[in-house]
C-alpha atoms as a PDB file:
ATOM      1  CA  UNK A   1       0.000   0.000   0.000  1.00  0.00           C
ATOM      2  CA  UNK A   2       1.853   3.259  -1.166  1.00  0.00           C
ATOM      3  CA  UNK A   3       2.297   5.875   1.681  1.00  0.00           C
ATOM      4  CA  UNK A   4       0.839   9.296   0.967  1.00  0.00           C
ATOM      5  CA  UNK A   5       1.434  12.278   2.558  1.00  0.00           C
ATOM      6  CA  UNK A   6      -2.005  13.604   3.157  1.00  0.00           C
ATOM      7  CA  UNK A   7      -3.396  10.098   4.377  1.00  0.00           C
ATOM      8  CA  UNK A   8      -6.015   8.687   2.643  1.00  0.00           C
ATOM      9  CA  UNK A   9      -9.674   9.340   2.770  1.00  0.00           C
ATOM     10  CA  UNK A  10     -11.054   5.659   2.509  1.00  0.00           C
ATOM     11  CA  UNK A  11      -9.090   2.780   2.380  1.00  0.00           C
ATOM     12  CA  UNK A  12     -10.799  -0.439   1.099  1.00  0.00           C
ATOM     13  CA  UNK A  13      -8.968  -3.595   0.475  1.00  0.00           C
ATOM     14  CA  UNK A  14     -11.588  -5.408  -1.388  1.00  0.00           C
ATOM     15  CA  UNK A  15      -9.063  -7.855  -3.984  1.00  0.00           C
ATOM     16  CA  UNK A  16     -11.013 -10.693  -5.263  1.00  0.00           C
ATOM     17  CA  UNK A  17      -7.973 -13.107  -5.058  1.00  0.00           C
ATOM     18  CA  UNK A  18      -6.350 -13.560  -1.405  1.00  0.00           C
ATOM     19  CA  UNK A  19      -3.188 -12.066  -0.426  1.00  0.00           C
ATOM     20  CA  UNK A  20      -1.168  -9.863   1.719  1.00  0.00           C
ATOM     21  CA  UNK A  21      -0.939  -6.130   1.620  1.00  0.00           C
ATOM     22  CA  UNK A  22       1.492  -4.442   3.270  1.00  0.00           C
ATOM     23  CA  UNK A  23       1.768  -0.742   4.740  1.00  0.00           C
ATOM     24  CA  UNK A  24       5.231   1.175   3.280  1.00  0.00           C
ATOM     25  CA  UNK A  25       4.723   3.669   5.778  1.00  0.00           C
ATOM     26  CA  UNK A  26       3.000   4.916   8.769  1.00  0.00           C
ATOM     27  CA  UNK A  27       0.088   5.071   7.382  1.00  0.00           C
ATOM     28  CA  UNK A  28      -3.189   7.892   8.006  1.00  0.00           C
ATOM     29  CA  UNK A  29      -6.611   7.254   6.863  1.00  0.00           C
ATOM     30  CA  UNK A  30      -8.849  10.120   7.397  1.00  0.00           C
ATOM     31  CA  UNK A  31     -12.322   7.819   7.290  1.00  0.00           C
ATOM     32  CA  UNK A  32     -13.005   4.523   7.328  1.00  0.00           C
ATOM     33  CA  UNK A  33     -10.839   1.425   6.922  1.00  0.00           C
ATOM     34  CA  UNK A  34     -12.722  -1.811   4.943  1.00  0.00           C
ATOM     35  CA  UNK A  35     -10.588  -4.869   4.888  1.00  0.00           C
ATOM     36  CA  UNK A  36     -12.755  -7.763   2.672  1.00  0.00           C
ATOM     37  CA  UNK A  37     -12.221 -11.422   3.248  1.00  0.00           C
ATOM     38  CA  UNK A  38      -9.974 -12.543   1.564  1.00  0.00           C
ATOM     39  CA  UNK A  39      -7.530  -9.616   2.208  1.00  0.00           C
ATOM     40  CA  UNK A  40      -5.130  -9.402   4.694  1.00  0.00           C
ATOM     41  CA  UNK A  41      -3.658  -5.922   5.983  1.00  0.00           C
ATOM     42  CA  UNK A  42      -0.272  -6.038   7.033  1.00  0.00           C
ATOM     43  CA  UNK A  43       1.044  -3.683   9.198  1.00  0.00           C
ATOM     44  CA  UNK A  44       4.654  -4.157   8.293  1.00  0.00           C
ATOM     45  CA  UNK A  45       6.393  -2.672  11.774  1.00  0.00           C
ATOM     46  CA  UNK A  46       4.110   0.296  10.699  1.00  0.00           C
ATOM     47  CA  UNK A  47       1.632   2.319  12.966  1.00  0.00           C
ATOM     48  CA  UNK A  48      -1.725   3.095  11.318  1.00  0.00           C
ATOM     49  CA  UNK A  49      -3.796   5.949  12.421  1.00  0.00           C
ATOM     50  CA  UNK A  50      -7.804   5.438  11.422  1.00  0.00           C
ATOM     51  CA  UNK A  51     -10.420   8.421  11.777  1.00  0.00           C
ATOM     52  CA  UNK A  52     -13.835   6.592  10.718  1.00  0.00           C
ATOM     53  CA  UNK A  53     -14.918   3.564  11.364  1.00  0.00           C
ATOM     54  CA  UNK A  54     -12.744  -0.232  11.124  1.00  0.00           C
ATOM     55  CA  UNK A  55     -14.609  -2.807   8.847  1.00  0.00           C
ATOM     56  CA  UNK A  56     -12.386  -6.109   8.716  1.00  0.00           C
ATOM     57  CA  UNK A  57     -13.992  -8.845   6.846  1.00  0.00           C
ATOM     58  CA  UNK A  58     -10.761 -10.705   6.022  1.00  0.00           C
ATOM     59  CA  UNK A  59      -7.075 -10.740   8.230  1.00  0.00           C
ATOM     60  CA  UNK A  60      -5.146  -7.859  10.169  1.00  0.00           C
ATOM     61  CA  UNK A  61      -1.672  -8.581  11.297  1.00  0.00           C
ATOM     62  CA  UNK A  62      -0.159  -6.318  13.829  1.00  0.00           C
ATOM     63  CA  UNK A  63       3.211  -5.804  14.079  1.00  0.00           C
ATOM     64  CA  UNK A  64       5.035  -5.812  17.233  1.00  0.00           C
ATOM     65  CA  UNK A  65       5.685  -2.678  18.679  1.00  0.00           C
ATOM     66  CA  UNK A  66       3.314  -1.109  16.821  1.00  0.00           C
ATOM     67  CA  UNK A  67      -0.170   0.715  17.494  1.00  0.00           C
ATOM     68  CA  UNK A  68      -3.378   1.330  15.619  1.00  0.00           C
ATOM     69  CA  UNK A  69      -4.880   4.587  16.471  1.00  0.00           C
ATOM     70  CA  UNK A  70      -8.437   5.765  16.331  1.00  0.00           C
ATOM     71  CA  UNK A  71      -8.766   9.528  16.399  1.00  0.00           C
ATOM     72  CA  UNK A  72     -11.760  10.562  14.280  1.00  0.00           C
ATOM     73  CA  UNK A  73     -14.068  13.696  15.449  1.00  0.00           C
ATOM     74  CA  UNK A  74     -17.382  11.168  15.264  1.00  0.00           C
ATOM     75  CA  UNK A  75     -18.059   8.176  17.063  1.00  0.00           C
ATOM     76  CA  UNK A  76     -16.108   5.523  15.826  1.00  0.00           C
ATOM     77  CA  UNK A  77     -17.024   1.532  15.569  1.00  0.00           C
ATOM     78  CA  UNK A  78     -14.511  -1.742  15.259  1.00  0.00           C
ATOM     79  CA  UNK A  79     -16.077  -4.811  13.742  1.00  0.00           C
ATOM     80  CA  UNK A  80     -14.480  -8.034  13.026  1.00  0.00           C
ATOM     81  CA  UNK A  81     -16.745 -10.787  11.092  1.00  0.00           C
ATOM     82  CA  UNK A  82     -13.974 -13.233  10.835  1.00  0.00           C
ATOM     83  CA  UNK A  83     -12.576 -14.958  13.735  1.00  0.00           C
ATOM     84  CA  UNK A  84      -9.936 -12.562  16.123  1.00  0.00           C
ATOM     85  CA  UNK A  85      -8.362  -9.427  15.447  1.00  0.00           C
ATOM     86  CA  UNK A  86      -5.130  -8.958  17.404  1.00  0.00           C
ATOM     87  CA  UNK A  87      -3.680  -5.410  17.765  1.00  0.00           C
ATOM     88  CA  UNK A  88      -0.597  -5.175  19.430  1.00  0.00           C
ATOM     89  CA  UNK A  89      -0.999  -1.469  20.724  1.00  0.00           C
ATOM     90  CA  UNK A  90      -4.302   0.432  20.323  1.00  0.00           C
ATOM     91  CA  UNK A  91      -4.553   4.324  21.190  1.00  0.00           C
ATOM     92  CA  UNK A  92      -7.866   5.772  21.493  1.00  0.00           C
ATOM     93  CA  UNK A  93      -7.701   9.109  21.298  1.00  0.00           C
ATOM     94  CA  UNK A  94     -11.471  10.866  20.135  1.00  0.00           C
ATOM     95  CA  UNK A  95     -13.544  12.755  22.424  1.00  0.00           C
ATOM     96  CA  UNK A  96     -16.765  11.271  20.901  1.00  0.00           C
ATOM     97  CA  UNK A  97     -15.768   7.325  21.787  1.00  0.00           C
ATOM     98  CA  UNK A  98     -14.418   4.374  19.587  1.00  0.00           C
ATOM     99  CA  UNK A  99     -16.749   1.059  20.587  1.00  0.00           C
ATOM    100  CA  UNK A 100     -16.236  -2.636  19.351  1.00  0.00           C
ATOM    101  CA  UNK A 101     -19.430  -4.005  17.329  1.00  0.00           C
ATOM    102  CA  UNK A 102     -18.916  -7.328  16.354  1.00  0.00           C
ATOM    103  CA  UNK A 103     -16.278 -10.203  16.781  1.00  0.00           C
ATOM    104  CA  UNK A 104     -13.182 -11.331  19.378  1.00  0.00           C
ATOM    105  CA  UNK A 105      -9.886  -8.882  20.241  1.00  0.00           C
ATOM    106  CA  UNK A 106      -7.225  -9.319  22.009  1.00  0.00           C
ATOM    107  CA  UNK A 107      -4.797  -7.185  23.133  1.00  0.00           C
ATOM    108  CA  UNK A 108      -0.911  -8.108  23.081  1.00  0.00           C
ATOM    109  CA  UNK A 109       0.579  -4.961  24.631  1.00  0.00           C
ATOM    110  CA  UNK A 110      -0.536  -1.728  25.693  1.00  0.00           C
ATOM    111  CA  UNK A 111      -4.057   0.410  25.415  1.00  0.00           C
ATOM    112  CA  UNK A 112      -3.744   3.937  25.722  1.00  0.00           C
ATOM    113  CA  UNK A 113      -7.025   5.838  26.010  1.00  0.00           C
ATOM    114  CA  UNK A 114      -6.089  10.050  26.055  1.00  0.00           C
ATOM    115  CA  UNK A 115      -9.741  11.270  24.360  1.00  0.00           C
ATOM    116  CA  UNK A 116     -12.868   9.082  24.767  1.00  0.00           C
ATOM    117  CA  UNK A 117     -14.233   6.091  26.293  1.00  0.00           C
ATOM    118  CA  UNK A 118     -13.488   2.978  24.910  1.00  0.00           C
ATOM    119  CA  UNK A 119     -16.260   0.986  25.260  1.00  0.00           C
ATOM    120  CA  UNK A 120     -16.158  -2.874  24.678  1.00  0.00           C
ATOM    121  CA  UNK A 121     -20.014  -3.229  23.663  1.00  0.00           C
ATOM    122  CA  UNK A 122     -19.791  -6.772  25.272  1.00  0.00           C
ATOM    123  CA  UNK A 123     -17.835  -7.990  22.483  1.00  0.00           C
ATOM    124  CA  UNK A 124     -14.967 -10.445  23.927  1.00  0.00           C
ATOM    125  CA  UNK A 125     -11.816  -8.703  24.308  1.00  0.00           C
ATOM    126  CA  UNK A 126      -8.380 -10.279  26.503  1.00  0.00           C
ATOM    127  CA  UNK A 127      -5.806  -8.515  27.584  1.00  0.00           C
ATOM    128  CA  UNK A 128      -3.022 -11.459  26.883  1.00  0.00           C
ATOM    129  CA  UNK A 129      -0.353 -12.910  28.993  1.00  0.00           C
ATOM    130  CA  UNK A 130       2.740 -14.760  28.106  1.00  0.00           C
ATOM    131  CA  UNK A 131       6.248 -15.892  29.649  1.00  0.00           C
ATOM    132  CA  UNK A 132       7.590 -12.895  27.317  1.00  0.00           C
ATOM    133  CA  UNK A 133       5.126 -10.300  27.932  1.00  0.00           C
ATOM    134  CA  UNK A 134       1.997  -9.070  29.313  1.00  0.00           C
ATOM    135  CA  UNK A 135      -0.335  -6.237  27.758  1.00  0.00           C
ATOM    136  CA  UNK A 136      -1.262  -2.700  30.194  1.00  0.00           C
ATOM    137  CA  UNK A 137      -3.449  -0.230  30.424  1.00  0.00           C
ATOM    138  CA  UNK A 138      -1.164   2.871  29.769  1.00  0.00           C
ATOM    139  CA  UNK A 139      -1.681   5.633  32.528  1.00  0.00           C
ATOM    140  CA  UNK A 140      -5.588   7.199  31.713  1.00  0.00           C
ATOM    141  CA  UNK A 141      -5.534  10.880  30.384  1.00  0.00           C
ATOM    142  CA  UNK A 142      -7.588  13.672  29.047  1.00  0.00           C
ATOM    143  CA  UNK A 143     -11.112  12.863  29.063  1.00  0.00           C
ATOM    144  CA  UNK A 144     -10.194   9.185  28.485  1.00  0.00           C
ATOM    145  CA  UNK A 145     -12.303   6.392  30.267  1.00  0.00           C
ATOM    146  CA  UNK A 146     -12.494   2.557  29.762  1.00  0.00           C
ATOM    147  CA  UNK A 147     -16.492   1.175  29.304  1.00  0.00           C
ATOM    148  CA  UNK A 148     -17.338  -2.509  29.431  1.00  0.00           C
ATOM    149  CA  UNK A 149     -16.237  -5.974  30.258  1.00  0.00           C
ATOM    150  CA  UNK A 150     -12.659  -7.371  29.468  1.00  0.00           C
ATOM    151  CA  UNK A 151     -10.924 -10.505  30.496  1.00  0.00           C
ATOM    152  CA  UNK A 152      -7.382  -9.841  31.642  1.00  0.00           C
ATOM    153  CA  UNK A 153      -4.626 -12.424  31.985  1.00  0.00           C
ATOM    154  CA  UNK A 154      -2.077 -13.235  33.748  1.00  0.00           C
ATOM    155  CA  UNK A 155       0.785 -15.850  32.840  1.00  0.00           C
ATOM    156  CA  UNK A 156       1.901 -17.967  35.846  1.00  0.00           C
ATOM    157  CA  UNK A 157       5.220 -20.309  35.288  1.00  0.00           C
ATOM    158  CA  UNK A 158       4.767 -23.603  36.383  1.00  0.00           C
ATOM    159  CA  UNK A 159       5.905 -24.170  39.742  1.00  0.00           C
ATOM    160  CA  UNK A 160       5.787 -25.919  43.471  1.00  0.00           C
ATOM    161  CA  UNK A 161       2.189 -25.790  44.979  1.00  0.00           C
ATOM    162  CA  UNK A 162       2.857 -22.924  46.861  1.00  0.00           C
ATOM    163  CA  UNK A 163       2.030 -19.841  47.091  1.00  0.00           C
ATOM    164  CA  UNK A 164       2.513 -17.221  44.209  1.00  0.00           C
ATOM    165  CA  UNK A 165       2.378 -13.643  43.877  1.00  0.00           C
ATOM    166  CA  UNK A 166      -0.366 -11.688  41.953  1.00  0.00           C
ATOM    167  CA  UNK A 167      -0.893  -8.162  40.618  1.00  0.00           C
ATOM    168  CA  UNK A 168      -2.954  -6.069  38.728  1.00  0.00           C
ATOM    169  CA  UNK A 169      -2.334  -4.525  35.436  1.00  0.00           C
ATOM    170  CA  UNK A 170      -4.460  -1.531  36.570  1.00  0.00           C
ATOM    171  CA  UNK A 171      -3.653   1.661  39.324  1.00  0.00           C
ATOM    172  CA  UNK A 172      -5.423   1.105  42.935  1.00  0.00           C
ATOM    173  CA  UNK A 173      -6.524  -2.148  42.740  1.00  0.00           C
ATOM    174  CA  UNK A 174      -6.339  -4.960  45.715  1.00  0.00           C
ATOM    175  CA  UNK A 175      -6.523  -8.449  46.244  1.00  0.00           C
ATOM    176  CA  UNK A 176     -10.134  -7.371  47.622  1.00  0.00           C
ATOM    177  CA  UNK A 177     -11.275  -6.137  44.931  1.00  0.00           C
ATOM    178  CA  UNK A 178     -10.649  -9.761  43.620  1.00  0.00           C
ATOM    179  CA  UNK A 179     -12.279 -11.420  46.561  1.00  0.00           C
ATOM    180  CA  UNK A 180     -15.602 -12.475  44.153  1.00  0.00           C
ATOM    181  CA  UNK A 181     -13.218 -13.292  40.965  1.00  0.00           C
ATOM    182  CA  UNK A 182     -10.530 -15.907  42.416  1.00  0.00           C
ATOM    183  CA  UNK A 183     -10.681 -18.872  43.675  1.00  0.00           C
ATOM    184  CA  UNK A 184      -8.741 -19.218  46.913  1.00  0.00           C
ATOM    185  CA  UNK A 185      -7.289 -22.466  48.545  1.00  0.00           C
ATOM    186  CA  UNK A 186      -5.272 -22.618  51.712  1.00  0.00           C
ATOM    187  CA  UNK A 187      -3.332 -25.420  52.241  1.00  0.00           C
ATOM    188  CA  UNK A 188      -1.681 -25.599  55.636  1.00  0.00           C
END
């Protein structure tokens, strides 16, 4: 996908024979983003700033490192009607809101919400855990809020039946605010 220097106003991958397309560039698209099954948006260790609405059909692969970011003036929507959309980093920054619509997310590294409230809609989305890494909520700023449900993991090596140490990913939480979430056994 060539870069441009003004962004483009629509970008629809809609290619009737599957493949791969990959960003050159950071890359700015002023309205909405339509990615049609049997496409597949690369990011290519490129960020990828959106302003209308995300319509993926087909594949997105995020790049490590990397963020989408939704910044439009209007309230903007995510939808996924094919399986799981993984974004590595995802920056919400419009006062109006960004909400997901349809399908499954998950979230490899960090979310940072300056503008808006991201709302969820009730549409699965993990915050993932590995031995290598765990995804955050970045710091909260602006007129930023988080709306909605999320699951949030946390990787645990194996290890002795003992006990282990647990935190949160968020600021000012407590093991009683888990109390009605986790399971606790003592054994003595």
């Amino acid at each position: 996908i060539p870069v441009t220097t003004s962004g483009y106003y629509d970008l629809q991958l809609a290619g009737t024979a599957a493949g791969n397309k990959n960003l050159l560039g950071n890359t700015i698209i002023l309205n909405n983003l339509t990615i049609n099954s049997v496409n597949t948006l690369n990011s290519n260790a490129f960020d990828l700033t959106v302003g209308g609405n995300w319509i993926n059909s087909g594949t997105f692969t995020a790049s490590v490192g990397k963020t989408v970011t939704f910044n439009g003036s209007a309230a903007q929507t995510i939808s996924n009607t094919s399986g799981t959309t993984t974004f590595k980093g995802l920056a919400i920054s419009n006062t109006a809101g960004v909400t997901l619509t349809t399908g499954t997310y998950l979230l490899n590294e960090v979310l940072t919400v300056t503008d808006g409230t991201f709302n969820t809609g009730g549409r699965p989305f993990t915050m993932t855990s590995t031995a290598a890494q765990t995804a955050r909520i970045a710091p909260i700023t602006g007129s930023g809020a988080i709306a909605g449900s999320f699951t949030v993991q946390r990787f645990i090596a194996t290890r002795d039946t003992t006990y282990c140490d647990l935190s949160s990913p968020v600021q000012s939480s407590n093991f009683a605010d888990w109390e009605s979430e986790l399971i606790y056994v003592n054994y003595n």
